[in-house]
Protein backbone atom coordinates (compact mmCIF):
# COMPACT_ATOMS: atom_id res chain seq x y z
CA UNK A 1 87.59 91.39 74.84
CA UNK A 2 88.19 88.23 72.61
CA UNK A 3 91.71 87.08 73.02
CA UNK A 4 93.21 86.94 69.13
CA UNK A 5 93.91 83.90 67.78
CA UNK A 6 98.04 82.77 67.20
CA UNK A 7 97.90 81.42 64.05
CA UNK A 8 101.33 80.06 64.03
CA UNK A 9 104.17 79.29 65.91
CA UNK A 10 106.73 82.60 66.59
CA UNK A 11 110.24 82.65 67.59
CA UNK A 12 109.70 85.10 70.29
CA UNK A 13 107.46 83.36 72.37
CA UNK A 14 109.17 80.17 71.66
CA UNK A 15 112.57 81.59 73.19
CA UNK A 16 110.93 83.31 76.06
CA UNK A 17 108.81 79.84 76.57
CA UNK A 18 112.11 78.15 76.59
CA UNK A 19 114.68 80.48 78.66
CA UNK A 20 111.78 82.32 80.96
CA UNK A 21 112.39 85.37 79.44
CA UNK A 22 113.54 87.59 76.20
CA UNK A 23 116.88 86.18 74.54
CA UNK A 24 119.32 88.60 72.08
CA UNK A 25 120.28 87.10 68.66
CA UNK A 26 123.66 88.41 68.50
CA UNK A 27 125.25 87.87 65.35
CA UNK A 28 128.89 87.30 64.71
CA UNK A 29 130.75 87.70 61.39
CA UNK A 30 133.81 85.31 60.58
CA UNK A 31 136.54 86.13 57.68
CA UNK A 32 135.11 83.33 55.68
CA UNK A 33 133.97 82.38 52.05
CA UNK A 34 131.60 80.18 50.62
CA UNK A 35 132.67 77.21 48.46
CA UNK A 36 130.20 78.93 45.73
CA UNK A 37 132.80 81.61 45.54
CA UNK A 38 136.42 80.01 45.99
CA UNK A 39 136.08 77.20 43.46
CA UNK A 40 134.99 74.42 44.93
CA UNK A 41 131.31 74.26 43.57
CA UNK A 42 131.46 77.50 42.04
CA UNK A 43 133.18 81.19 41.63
CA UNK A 44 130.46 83.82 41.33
CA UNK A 45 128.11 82.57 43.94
CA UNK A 46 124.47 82.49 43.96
CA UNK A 47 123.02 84.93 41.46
CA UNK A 48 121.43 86.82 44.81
CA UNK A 49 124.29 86.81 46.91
CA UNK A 50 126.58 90.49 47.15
CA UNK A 51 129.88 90.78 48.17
CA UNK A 52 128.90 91.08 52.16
CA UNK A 53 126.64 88.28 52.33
CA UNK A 54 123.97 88.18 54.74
CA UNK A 55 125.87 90.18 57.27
CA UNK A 56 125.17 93.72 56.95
CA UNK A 57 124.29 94.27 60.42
CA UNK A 58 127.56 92.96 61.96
CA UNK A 59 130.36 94.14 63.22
CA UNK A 60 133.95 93.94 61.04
CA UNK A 61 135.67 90.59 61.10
CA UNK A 62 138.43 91.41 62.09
CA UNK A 63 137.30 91.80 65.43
CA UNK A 64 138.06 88.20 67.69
CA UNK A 65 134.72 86.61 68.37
CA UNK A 66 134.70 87.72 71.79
CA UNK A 67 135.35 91.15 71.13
CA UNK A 68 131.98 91.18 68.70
CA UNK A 69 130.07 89.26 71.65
CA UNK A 70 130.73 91.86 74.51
CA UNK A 71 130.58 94.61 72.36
CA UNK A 72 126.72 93.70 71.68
CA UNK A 73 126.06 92.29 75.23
CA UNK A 74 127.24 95.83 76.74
CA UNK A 75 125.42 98.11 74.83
CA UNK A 76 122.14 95.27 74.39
CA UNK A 77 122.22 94.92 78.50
CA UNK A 78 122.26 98.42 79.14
CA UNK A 79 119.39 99.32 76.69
CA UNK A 80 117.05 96.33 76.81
CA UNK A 81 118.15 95.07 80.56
CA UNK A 82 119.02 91.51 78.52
CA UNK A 83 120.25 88.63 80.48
CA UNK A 84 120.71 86.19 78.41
CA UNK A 85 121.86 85.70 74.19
CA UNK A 86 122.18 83.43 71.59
CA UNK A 87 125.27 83.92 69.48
CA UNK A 88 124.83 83.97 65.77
CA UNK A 89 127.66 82.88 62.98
CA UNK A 90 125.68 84.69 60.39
CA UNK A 91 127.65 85.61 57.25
CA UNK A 92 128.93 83.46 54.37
CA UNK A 93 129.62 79.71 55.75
CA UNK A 94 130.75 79.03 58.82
CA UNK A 95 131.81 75.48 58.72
CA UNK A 96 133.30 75.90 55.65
CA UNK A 97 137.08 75.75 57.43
CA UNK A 98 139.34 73.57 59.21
CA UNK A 99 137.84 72.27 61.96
CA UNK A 100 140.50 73.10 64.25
CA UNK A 101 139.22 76.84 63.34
CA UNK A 102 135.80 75.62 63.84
CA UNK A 103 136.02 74.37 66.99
CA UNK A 104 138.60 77.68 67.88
CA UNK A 105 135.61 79.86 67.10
CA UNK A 106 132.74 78.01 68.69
CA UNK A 107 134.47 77.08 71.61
CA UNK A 108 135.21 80.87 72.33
CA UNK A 109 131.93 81.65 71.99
CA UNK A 110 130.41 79.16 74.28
CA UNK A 111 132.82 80.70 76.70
CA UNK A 112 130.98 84.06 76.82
CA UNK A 113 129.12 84.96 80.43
CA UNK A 114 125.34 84.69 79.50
CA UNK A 115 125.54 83.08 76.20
CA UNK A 116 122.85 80.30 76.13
CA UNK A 117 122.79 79.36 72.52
CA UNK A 118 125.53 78.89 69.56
CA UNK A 119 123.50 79.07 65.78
CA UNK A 120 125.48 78.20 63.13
CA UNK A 121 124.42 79.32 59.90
CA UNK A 122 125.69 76.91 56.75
CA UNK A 123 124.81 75.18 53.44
CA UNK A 124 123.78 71.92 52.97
CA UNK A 125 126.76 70.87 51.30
CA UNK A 126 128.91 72.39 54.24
CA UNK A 127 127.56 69.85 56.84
CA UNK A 128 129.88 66.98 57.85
CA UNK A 129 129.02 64.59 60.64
CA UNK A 130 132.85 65.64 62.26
CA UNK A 131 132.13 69.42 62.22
CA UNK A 132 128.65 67.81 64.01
CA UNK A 133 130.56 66.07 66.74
CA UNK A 134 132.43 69.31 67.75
CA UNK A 135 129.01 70.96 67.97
CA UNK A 136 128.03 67.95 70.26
CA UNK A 137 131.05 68.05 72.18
CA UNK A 138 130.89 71.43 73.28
CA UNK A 139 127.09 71.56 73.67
CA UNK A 140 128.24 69.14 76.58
CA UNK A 141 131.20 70.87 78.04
CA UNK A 142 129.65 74.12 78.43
CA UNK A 143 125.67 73.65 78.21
CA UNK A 144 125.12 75.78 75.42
CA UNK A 145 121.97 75.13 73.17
CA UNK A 146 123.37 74.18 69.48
CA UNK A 147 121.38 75.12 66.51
CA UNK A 148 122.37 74.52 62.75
CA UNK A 149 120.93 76.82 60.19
CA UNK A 150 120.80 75.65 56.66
CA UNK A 151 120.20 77.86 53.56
CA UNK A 152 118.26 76.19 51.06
CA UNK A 153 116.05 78.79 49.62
CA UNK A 154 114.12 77.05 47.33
CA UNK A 155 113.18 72.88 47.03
CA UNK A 156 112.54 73.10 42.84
CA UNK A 157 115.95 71.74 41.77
CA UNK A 158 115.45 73.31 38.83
CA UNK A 159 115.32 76.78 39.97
CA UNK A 160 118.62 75.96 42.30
CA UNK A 161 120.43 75.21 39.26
CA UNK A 162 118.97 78.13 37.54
CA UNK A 163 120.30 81.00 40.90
CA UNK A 164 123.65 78.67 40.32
CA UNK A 165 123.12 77.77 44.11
CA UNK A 166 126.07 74.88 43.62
CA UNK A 167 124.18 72.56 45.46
CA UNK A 168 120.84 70.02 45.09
CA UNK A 169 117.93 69.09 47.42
CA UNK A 170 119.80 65.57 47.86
CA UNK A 171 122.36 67.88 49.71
CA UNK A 172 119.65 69.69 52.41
CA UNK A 173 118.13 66.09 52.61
CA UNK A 174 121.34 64.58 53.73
CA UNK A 175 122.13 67.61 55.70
CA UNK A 176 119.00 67.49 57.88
CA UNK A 177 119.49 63.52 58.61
CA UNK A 178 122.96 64.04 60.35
CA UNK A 179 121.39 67.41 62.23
CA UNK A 180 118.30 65.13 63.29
CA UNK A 181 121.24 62.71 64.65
CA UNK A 182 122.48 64.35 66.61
CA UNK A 183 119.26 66.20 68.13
CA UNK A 184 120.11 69.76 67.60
CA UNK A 185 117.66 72.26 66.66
CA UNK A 186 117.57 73.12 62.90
CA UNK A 187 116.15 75.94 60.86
CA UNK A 188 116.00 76.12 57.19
CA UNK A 189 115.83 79.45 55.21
CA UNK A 190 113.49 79.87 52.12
CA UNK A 191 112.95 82.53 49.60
CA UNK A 192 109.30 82.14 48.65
CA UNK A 193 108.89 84.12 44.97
CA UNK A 194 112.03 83.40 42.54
CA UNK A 195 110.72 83.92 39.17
CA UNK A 196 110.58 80.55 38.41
CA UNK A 197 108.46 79.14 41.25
CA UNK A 198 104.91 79.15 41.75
CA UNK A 199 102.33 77.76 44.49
CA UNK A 200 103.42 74.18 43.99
CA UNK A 201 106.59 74.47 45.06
CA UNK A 202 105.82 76.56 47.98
CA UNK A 203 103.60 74.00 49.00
CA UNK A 204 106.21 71.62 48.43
CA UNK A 205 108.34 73.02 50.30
CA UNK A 206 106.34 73.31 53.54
CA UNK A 207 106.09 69.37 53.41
CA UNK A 208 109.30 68.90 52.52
CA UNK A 209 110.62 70.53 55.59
CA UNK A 210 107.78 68.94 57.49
CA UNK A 211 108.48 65.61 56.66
CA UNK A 212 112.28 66.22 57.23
CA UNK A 213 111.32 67.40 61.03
CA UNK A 214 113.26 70.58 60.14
CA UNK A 215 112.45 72.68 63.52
CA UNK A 216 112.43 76.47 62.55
CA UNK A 217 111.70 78.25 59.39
CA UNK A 218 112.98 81.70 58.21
CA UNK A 219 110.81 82.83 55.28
CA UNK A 220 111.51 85.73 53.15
CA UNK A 221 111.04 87.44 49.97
CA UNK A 222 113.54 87.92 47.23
CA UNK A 223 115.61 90.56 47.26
CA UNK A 224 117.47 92.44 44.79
CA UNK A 225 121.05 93.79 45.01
CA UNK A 226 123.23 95.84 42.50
CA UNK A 227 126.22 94.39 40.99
CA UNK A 228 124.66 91.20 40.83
CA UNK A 229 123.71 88.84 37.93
CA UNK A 230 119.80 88.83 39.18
CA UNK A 231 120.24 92.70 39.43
CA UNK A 232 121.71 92.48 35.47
CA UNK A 233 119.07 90.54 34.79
CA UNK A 234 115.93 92.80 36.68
CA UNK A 235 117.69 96.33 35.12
CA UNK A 236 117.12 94.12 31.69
CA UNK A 237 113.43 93.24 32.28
CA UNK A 238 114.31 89.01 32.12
CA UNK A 239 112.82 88.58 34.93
CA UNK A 240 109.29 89.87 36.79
CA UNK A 241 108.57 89.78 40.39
CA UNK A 242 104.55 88.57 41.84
CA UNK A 243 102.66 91.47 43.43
CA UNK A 244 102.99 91.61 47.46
CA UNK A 245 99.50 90.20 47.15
CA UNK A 246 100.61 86.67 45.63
CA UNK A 247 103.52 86.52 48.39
CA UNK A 248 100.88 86.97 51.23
CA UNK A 249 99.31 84.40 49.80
CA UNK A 250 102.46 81.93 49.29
CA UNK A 251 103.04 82.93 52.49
CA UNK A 252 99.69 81.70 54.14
CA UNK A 253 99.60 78.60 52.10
CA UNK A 254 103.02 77.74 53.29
CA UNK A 255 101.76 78.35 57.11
CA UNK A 256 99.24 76.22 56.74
CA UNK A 257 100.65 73.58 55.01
CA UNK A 258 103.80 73.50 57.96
CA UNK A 259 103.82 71.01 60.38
CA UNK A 260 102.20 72.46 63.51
CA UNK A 261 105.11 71.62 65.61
CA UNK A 262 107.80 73.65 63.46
CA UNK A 263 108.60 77.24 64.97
CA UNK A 264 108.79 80.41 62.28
CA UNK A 265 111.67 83.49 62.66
CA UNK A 266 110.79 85.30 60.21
CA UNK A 267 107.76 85.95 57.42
CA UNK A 268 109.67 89.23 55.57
CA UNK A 269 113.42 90.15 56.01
CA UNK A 270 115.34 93.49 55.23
CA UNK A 271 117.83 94.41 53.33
CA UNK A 272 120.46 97.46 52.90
CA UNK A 273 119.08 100.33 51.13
CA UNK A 274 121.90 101.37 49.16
CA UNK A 275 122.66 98.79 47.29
CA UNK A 276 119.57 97.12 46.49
CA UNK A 277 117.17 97.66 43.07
CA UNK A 278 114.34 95.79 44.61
CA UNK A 279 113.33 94.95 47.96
CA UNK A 280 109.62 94.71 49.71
CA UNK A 281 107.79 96.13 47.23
CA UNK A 282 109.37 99.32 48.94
CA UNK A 283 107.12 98.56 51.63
CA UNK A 284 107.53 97.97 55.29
CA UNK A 285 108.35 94.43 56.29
CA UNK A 286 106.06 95.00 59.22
CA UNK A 287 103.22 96.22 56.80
CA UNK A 288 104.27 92.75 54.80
CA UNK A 289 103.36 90.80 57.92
CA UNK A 290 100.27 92.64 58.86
CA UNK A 291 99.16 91.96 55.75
CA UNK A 292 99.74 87.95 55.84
CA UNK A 293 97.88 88.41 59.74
CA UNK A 294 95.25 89.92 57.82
CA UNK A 295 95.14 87.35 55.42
CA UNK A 296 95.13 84.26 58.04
CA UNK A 297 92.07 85.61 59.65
CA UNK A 298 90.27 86.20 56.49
CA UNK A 299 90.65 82.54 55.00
CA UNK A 300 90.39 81.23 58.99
CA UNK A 301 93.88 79.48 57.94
CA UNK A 302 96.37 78.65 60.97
CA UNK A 303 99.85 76.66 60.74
CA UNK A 304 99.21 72.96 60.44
CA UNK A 305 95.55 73.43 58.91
CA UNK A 306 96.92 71.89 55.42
CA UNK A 307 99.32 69.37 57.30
CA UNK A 308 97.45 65.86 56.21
CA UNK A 309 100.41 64.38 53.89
CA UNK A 310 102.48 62.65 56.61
CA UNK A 311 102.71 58.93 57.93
CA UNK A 312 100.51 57.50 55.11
CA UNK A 313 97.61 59.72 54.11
CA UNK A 314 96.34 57.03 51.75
CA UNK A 315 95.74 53.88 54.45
CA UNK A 316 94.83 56.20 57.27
CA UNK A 317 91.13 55.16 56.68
CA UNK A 318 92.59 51.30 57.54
CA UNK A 319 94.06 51.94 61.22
């Protein structure tokens, strides 16, 4: 029987690939904020964004990061057999502190039996070439792999303006030179269907990121949470959402305009249940990404197919 085809790169076999076997994405949840919510760029945050972030699935903060570590790494180890883990600083921003506080929390983590990897999930905005260094310095000391995640979500500045993200593309662009610097890996997260982007911009986004050498993608559809203003403004009909049909199809378009060489988390996430109005078409995320497999084979698209923009497309006849 025919082998099937991999039509893009996935995170799993990329981490087994790189540590010789399956590595545990712990993720570990700071008592931070977000300089779209204390008044620095803004108060409210991003129009998306409800009160507990992205970090639903972690444990309280108020546990030390250690404590949150070993607590995963006993009961992970005992049910998978896991050896080895890459801690996660998931929720809200976590270099948006002192560095003193940075370094405090990163260091501790390094310092954990069997973790290989430190990601640190930020904004664009939040990335400083000194909070970099620390990174550096401790990816030294303790041979940890470093890897900075950014959340940009969308390249149309127009529609980042629009979900009051409190930052620009100049931002992620300046961002991903200083990560590039300093060689660590880098993964940008994108929301494919806002209401006010179409094809173009996913397309532009996929060569943005290419042409920025941004590493890893994590790609996933809007969703929708209560008690916030996109909720308001879904209950109130002022916005509509594309059919699961025309997101498979961003999707795939995006995958095969990527650079070949870029490595992809995620193609649908998950939210909680309770407090979200729309999420998934209240479908399976794993039905989502069937679909988009489905989909790849059908148009005989892969990741890189589309990729012919880079190092000057229009002389490439000349050399």
């Amino acid at each position: 029987m025919e082998e099937k085809k991999e039509r893009y790169r996935k995170y799993s076999k990329y981490l087994k690939d790189k540590y010789g076997e399956k590595v545990y994405k712990i993720p570990i949840n700071l008592p931070v904020t977000c300089p779209n919510r204390d008044g620095e760029c803004g108060k409210d945050g991003c129009i998306f964004c409800g009160d507990v972030g992205a970090g639903f699935e972690s444990l309280e903060n108020t546990l030390s990061v250690k404590e949150q570590l070993s607590k995963n790494i006993e009961y992970i180890s005992k049910r998978y057999k896991a050896k080895k883990y890459i801690a996660y600083f998931q929720n809200f921003t976590n270099t948006y502190m002192p560095i003193s506080n940075f370094r405090k929390y990163i260091e501790e983590a390094a310092k954990v039996k069997d973790i290989v990897e430190i990601c640190v999930s930020t904004r664009p905005d939040c990335i400083n070439t000194r909070y970099l260094e620390v990174l550096d310095e401790i990816k030294r000391k303790y041979g940890v792999e470093i890897t900075v995640e950014l959340g940009l979500q969308t390249v149309n500045y127009k529609t980042l303006k629009k979900i009051k993200r409190g930052h620009t593309l100049a931002e992620f662009i300046d961002a991903m030179r200083n990560i590039n610097y300093y060689n660590f890996e880098s993964c940008c997260h994108l929301i494919l269907n806002f209401p006010w982007d179409d094809m173009e911009d996913v397309i532009e986004s996929a060569k943005i990121i290419s042409a920025l050498g941004v590493k890893q993608v994590k790609l996933h559809s809007l969703y929708i949470l209560h008690n916030t203003e996109l909720g308001k403004m879904y209950n109130e009909n002022e916005i509509s959402i594309i059919s699961v049909e025309e997101y498979v199809d961003r999707v795939v378009s995006f995958i095969s305009h990527l650079h070949s060489e870029a490595v992809i988390q995620r193609l649908a996430g998950r939210a909680p249940k309770e407090s979200t109005l729309f999420c998934n078409w209240d479908m399976s995320w794993w039905r989502i990404l069937d679909m988009i497999e489905e989909r790849l084979e059908e148009l005989d698209f892969y990741q890189g197919k589309q990729c012919d923009y880079l190092n000057g497309k229009a002389v490439r006849r000349f050399v």
